[in-house]
Protein backbone atom coordinates (compact mmCIF):
# COMPACT_ATOMS: atom_id res chain seq x y z
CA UNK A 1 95.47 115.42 123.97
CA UNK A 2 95.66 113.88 122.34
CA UNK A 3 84.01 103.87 103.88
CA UNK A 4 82.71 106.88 103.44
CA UNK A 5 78.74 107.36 102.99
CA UNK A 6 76.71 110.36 101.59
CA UNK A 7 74.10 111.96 103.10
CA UNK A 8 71.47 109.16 101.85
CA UNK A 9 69.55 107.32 104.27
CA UNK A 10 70.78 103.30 104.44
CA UNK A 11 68.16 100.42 105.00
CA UNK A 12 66.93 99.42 108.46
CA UNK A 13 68.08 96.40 108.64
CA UNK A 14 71.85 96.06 107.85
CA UNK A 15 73.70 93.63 108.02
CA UNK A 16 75.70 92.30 111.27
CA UNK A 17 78.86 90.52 111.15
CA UNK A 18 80.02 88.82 113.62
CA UNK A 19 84.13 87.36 113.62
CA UNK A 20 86.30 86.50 117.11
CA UNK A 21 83.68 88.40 119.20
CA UNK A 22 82.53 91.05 117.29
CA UNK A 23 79.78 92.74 116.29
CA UNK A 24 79.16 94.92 113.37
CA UNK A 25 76.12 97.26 112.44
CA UNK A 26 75.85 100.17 110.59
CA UNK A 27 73.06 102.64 111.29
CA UNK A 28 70.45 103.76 109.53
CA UNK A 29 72.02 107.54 109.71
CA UNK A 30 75.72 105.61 108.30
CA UNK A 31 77.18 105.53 111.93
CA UNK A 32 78.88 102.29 111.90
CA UNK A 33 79.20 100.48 115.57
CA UNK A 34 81.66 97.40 116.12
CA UNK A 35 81.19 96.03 119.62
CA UNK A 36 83.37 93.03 121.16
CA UNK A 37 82.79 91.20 124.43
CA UNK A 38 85.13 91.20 127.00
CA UNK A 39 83.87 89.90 130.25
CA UNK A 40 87.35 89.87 132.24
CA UNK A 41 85.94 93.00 134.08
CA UNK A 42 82.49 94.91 134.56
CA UNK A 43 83.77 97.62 132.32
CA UNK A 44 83.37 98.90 129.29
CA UNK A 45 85.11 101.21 126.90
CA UNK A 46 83.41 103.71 124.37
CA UNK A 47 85.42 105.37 121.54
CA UNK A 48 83.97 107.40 118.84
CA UNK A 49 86.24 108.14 115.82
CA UNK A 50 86.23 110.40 113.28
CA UNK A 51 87.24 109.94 110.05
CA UNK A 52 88.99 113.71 110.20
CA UNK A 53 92.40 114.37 111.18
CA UNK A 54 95.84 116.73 109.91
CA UNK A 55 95.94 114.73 106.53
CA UNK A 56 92.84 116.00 105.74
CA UNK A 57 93.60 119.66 106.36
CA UNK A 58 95.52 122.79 103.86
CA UNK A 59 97.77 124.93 104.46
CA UNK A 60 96.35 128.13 106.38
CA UNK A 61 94.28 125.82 108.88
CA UNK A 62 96.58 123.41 109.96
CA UNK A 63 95.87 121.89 113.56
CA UNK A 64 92.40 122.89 113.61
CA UNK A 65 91.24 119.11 113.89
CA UNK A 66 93.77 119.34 117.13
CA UNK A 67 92.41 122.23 118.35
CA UNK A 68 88.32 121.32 117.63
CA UNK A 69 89.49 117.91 119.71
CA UNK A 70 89.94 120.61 122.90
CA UNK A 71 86.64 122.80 122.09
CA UNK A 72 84.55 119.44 122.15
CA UNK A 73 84.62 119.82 125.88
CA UNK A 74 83.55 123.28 125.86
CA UNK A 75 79.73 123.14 126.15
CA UNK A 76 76.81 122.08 124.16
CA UNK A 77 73.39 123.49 124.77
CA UNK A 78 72.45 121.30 127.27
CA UNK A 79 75.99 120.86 128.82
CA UNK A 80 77.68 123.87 129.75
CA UNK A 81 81.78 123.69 129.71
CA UNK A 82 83.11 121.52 132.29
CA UNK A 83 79.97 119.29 132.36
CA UNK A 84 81.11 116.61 130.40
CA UNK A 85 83.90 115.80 132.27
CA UNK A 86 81.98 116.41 135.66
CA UNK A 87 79.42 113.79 134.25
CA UNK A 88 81.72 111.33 133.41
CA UNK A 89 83.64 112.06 136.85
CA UNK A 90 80.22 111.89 139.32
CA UNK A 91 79.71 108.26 137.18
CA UNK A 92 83.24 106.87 138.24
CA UNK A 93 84.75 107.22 134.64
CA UNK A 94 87.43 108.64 133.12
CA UNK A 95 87.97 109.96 129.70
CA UNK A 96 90.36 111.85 127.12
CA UNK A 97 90.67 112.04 123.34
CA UNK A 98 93.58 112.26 121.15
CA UNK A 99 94.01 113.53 117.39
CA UNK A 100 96.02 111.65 114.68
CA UNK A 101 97.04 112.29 111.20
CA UNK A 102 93.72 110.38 109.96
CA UNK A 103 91.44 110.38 112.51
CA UNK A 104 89.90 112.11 115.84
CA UNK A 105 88.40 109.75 118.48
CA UNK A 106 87.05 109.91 121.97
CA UNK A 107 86.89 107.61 124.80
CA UNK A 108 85.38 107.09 128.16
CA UNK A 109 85.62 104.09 130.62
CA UNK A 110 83.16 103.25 133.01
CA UNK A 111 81.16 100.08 134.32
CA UNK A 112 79.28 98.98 131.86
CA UNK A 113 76.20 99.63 133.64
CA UNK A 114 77.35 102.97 132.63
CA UNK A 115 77.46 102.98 128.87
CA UNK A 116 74.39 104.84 128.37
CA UNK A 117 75.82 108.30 130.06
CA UNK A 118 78.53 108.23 127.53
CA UNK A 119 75.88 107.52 125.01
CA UNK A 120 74.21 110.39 125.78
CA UNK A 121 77.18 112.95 126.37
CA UNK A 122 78.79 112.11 122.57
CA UNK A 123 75.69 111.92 121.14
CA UNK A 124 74.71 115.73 122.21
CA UNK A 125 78.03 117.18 121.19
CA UNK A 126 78.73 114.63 117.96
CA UNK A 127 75.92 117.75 116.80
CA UNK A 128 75.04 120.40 119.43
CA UNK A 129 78.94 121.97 120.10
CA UNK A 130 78.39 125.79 120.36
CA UNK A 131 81.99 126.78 120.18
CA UNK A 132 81.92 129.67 121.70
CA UNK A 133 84.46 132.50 121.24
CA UNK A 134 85.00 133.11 124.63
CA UNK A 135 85.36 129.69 125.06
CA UNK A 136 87.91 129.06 121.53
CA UNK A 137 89.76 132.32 122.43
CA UNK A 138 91.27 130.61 125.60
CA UNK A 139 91.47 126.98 123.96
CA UNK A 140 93.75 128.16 121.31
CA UNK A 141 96.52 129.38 123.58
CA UNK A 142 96.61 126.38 125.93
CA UNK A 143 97.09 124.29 122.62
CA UNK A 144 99.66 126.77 121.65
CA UNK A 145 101.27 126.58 124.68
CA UNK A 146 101.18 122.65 124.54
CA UNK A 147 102.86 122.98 121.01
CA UNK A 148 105.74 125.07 123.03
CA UNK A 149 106.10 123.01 125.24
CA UNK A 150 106.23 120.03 123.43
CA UNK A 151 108.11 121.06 120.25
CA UNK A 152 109.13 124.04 120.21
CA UNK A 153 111.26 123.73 123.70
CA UNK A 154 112.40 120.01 122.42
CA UNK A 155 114.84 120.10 119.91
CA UNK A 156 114.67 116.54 118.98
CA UNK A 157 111.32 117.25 118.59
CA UNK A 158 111.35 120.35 116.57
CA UNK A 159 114.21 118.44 114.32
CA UNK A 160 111.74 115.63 113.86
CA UNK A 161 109.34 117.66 112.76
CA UNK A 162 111.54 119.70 110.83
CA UNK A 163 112.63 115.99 108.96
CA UNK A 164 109.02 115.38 107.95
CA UNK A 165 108.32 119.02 106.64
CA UNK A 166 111.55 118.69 104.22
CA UNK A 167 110.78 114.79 103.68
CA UNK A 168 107.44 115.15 102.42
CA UNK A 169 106.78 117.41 99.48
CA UNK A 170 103.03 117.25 99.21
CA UNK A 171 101.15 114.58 101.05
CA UNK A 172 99.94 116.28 104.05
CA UNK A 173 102.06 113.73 106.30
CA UNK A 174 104.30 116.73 106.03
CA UNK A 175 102.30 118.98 108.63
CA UNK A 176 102.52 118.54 112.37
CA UNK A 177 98.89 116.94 114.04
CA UNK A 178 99.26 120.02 116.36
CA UNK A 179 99.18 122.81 113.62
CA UNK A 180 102.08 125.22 113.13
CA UNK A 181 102.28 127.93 114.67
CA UNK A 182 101.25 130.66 112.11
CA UNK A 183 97.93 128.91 111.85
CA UNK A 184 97.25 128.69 115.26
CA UNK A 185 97.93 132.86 115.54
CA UNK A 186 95.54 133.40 112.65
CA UNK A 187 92.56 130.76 113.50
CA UNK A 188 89.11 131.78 114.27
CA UNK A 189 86.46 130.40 115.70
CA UNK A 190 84.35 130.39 112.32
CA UNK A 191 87.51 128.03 110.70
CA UNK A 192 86.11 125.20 113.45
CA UNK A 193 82.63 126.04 112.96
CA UNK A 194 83.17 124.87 109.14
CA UNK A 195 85.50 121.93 110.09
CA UNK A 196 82.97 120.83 112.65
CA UNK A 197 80.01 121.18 110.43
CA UNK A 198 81.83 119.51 107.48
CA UNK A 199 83.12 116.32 109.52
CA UNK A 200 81.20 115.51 112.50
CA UNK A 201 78.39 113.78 111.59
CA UNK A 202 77.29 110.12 111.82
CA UNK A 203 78.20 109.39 108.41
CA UNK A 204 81.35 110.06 109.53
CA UNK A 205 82.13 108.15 112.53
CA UNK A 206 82.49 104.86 114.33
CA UNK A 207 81.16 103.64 117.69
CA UNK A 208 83.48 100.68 118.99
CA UNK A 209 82.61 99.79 122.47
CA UNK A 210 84.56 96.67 124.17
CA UNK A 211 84.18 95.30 127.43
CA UNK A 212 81.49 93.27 129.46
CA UNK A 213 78.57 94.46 127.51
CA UNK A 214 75.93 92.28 125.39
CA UNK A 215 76.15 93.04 121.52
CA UNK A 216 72.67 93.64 120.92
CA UNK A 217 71.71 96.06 124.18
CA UNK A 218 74.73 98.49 122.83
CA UNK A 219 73.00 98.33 119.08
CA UNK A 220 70.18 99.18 121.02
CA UNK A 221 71.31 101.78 122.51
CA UNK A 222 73.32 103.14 120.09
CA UNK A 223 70.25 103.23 117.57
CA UNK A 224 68.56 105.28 120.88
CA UNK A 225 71.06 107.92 120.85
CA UNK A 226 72.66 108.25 117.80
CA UNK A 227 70.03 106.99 115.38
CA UNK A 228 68.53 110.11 115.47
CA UNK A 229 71.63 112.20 114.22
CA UNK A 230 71.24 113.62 110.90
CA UNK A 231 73.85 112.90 108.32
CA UNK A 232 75.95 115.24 106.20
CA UNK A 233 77.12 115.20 102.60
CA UNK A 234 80.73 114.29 103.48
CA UNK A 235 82.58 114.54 100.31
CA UNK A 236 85.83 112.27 99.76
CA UNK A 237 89.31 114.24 100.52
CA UNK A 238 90.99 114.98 97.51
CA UNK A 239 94.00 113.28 96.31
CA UNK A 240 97.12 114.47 97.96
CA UNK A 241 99.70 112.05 96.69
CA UNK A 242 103.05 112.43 97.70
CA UNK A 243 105.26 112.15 94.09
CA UNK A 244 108.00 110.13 93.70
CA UNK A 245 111.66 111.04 95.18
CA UNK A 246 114.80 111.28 93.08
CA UNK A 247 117.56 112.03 95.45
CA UNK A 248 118.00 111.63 98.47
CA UNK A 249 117.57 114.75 100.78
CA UNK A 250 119.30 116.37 103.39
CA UNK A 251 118.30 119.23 106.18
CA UNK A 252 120.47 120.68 108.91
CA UNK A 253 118.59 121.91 112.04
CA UNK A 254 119.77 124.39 114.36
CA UNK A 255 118.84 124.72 117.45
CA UNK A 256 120.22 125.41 121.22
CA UNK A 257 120.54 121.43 122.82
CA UNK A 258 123.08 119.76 124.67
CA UNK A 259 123.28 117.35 122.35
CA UNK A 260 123.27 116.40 118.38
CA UNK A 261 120.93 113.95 117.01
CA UNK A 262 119.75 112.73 113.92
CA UNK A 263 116.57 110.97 111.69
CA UNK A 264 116.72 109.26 108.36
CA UNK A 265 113.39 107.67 106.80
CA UNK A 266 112.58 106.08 103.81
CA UNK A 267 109.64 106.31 102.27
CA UNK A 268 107.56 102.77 102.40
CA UNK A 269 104.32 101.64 101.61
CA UNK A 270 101.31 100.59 103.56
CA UNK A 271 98.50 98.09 103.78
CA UNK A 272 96.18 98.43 100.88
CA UNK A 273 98.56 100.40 98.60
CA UNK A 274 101.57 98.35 98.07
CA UNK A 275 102.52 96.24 95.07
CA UNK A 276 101.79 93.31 97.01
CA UNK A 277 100.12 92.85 100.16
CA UNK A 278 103.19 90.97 101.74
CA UNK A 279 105.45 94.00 101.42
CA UNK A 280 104.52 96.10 104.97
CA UNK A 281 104.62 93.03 106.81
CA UNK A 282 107.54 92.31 105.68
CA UNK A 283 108.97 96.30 106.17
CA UNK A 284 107.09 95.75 109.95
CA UNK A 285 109.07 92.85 110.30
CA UNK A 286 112.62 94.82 109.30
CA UNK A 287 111.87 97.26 111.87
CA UNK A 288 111.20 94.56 114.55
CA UNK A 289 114.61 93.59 113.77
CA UNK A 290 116.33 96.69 114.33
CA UNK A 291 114.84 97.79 116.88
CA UNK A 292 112.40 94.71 118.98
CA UNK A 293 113.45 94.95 122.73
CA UNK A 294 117.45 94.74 123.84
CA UNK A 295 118.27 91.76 121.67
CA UNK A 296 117.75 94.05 118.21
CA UNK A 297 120.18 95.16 116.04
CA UNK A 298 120.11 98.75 117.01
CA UNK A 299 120.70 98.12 120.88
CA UNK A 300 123.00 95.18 120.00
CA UNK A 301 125.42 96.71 117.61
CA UNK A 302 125.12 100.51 118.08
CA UNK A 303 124.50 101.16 121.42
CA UNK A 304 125.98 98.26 123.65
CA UNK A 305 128.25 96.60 121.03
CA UNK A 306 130.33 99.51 119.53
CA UNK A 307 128.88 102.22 121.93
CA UNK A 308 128.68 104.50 119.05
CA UNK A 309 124.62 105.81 119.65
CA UNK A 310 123.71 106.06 123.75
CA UNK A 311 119.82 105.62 122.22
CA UNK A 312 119.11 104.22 118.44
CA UNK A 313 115.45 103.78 117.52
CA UNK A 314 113.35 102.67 114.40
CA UNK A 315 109.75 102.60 113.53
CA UNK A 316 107.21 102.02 111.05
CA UNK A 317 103.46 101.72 111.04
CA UNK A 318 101.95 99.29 108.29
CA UNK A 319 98.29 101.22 108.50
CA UNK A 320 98.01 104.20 107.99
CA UNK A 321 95.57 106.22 105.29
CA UNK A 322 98.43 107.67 103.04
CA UNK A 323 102.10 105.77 102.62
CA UNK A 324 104.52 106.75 104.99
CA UNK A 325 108.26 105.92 106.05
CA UNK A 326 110.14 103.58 107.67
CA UNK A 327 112.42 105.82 110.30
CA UNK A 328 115.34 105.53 112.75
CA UNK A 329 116.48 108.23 114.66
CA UNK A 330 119.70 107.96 117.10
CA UNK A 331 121.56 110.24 119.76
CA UNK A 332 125.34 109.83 118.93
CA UNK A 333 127.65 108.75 122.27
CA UNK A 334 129.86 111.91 123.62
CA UNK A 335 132.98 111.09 121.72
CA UNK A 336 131.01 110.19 118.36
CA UNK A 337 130.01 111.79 115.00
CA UNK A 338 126.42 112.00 113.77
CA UNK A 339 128.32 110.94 110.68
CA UNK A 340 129.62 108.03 112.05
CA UNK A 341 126.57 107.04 113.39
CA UNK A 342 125.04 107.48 109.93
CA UNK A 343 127.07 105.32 108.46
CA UNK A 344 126.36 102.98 110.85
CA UNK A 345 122.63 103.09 110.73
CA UNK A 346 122.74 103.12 107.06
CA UNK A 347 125.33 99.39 107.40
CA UNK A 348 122.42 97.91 109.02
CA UNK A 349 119.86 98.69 106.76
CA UNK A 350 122.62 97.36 103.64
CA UNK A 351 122.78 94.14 106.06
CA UNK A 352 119.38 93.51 104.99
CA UNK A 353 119.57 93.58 100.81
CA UNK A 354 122.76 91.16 101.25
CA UNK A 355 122.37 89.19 103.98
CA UNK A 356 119.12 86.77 105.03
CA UNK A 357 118.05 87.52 108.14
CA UNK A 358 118.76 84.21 110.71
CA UNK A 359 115.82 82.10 111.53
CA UNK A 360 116.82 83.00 115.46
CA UNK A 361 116.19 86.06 114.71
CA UNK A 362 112.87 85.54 113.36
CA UNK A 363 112.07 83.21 115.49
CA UNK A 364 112.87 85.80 118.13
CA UNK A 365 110.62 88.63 116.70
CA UNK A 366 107.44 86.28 115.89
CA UNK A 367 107.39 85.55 119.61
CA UNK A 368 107.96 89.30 120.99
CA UNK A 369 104.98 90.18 118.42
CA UNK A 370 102.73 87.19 119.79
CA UNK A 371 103.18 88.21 122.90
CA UNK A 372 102.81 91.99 122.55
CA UNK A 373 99.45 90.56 121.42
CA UNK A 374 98.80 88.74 124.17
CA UNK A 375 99.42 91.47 126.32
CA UNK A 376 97.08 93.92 124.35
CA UNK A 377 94.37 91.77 125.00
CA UNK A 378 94.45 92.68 128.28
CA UNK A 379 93.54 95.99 127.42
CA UNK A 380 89.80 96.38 126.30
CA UNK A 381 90.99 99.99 125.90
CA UNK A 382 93.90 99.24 122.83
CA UNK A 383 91.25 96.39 121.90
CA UNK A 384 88.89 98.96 121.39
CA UNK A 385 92.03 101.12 120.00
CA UNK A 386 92.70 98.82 117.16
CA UNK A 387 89.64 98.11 115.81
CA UNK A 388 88.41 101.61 115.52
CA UNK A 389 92.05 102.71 114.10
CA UNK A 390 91.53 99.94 111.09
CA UNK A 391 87.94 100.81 110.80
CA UNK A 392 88.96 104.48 110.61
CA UNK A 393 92.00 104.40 108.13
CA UNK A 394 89.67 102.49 105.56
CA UNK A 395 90.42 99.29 106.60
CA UNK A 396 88.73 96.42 107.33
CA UNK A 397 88.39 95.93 111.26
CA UNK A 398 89.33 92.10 110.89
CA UNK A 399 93.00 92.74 109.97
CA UNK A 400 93.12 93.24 113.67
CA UNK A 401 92.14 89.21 113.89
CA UNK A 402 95.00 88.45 110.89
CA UNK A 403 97.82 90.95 111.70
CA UNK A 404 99.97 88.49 113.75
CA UNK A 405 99.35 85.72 111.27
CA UNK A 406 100.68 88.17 108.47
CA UNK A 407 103.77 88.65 110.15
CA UNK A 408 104.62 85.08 110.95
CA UNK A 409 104.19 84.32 107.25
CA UNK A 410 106.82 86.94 106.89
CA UNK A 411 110.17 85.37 105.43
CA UNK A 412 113.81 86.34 105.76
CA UNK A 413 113.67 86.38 101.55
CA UNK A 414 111.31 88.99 101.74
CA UNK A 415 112.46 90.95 104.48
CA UNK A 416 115.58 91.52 101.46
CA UNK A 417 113.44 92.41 98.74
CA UNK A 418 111.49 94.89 100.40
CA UNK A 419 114.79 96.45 101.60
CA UNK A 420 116.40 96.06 97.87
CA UNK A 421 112.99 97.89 96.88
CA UNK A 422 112.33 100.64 99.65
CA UNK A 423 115.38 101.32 101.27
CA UNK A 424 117.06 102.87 98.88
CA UNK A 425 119.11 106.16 98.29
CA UNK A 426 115.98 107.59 95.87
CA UNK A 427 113.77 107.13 99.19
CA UNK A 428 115.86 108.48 101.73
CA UNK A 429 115.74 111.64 103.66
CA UNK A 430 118.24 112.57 106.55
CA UNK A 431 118.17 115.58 108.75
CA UNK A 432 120.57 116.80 111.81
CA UNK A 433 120.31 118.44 114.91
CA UNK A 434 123.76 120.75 114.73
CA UNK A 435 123.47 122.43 118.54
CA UNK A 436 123.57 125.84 119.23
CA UNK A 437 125.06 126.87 122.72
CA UNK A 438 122.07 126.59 124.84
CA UNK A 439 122.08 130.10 125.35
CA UNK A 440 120.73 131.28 122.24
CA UNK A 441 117.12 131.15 121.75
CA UNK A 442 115.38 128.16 120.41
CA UNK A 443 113.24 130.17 117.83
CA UNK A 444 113.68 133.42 117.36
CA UNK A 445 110.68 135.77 118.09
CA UNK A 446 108.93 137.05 114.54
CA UNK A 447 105.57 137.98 116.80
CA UNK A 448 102.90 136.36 118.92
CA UNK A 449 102.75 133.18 120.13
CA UNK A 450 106.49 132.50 119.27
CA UNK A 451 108.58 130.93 122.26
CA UNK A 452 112.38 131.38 123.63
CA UNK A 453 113.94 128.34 125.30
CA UNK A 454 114.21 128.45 128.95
């Protein structure tokens, strides 16, 4: 699956915050641990995350955070491969990890009375992975067969991430999480030795635990297994700023499918580096409106009202370590254009400079969002998901506190400027799936590791 601190040693006593629940200590090694008390259920979860992830890698080594996520549960000198998860098993837990564009994190949940096994497992491999070649030399083919399967052999997919290759020009945004291909063939074993070296380290990462735990026994514990981890000299990632668009751009994919499809973004700002803080609320709220449940925009107008899309979708994330886009994608109906639908998709987003959006409508999306958060709360797991994403992105956890206040001080004037602003021609990128007959292959075969469709 899926603020940084040199290598100087911080006080003993730092300080703890505590806001809604939580707890916040940093360790004397720069680990930072945010805990929160749930006592709904006697379980706990544990997440470490990295501050590591594809945005931080260049071109020749692309997906080896991905692929570094697999070999941590490979072995360690006191945990052969396939302990870990055996552990973790025998204790009544489960676990998994995942790898984003700005981070790499880890999980396990298990009764709390449990917390100190997973303690003990991340701690020994946070340092201690031996990555063995035996061990990488498999690893590397199930992720490339995982990239096969899920992009290669999906042409929406591989348009997708064909759209953010052309759309970005240098921000590393533009690289798939999973690597391409090419740099999967030519990886080595040393490439993650240096990755792993460089990045996982204390200094590095943050411990959230949530669930029906007490604050101060998980500080204590933490302090017991982590404390003792030696940091690195993690040096900032350099600047990798994506310039500023003047036109917008086009790409044509093809590819065998049954069916065409296309994806338009805009580029958009997000929290911490817009003009004004209002602005990705305000772009969050847009894409509520187009696309928030079956009474949005998208499903109202394009897919049930003029039946021109059979699925229209938009999305946009307002954290995020480097500025992204605002995207909608749709699947034109069998007797439809994807120009049509463009022109469609592109009405609705002109609806929005010209026209205020209804108070209904607001009113509509503030309570699907309060909800949602309702919901989540449910879940020490995307409790625990939240706080360590914020944390992670160089944030401040509490946003997860303020986020649903930001977006109910959203208004319907702002929703327009931020479209007047963003969504404009200058911004936009477009690119189409154009089908091939499904007989043809789906890439054609330049050497190993390359796939044909099935």
């Amino acid at each position: 699956m899926r603020r940084l601190i040199t290598g100087l040693v911080l006080s003993a006593l730092c300080v703890s915050y505590a806001q809604a629940g939580v707890v916040e200590q940093q360790l004397d090694n720069g680990m930072k641990v945010i805990v929160k008390q749930d006592r709904r259920a006697p379980i706990a979860v544990s997440q470490v995350w990295y501050k590591v992830g594809s945005s931080y890698e260049f071109g020749g080594i692309t997906g080896v955070s991905h692929v570094l996520e697999h070999m941590m549960f490979k072995g360690t000198k006191n945990h052969p491969p396939g302990e870990f998860s055996r552990i973790i098993a025998a204790n009544g837990g489960d676990e998994n990890a995942f790898t984003g564009r700005d981070y790499t994190a880890y999980f396990q949940t298990m009764a709390s009375d449990r917390l100190e096994v997973s303690f003990e497992l991340e701690a020994d491999r946070m340092r201690n992975l031996l990555l063995l070649p035996e061990e990488f030399a498999k690893e590397v083919e199930v992720v490339k067969e995982e990239r096969r399967m899920r992009t290669e052999d999906k042409p929406q997919s591989l348009t997708y991430e064909r759209f953010l290759a052309g759309a970005y020009e240098s921000s590393p945004n533009r690289n798939p999480v999973i690597g391409w291909m090419a740099d999967l063939d030519s990886m080595q074993v040393e490439d993650l030795q240096v990755w792993y070296r460089k990045w996982y380290a204390p200094n590095n990462a943050t411990l959230v635990v949530v669930g029906d735990v007490e604050p101060d026994k998980v500080i204590a514990l933490a302090q017991r297994h982590f404390g003792p981890l030696k940091p690195e000299q993690v040096a900032r990632p350099k600047p990798r700023m994506e310039p500023a668009q003047r036109g917008t751009k086009r790409f044509t994919v093809k590819v065998p499918a049954k069916q065409p499809y296309m994806v338009l973004g805009y580029k958009t700002p997000v929290v911490g580096k817009a003009d004004e803080a209002w602005e990705p609320y305000a772009l969050e709220m847009l894409a509520y409106v187009l696309d928030g449940g079956s009474s949005a925009r998208l499903s109202n107008n394009l897919i049930r009202g003029s039946k021109l899309a059979v699925a229209a979708d938009a999305s946009y994330s307002a954290f995020s370590r480097l500025p992204g886009m605002l995207v909608m994608d749709a699947v034109p109906a069998p007797d439809t254009t994807v120009d049509v639908v463009e022109k469609a998709l592109l009405k609705e987003v002109e609806r929005f400079k010209t026209e205020l959006v209804s108070e209904d409508e607001m009113e509509r999306v503030r309570n699907q969002i309060i909800a949602a958060k309702v919901y989540e709360k449910d879940s020490v797991f995307y409790q625990a998901m939240l706080l360590g994403q914020l944390e992670t992105v160089g944030l401040d956890w509490r946003l997860a506190d303020d986020y649903v206040d930001h977006l109910k001080a959203v208004t319907a004037e702002q929703i327009r400027q931020v479209a007047q602003k963003y969504l404009v021609e200058d911004n936009l990128s477009v690119a189409v799936l154009e089908p091939l007959p499904l007989g043809d292959s789906l890439v054609k075969p330049v050497g190993k590791g390359i796939a044909h469709a099935h």
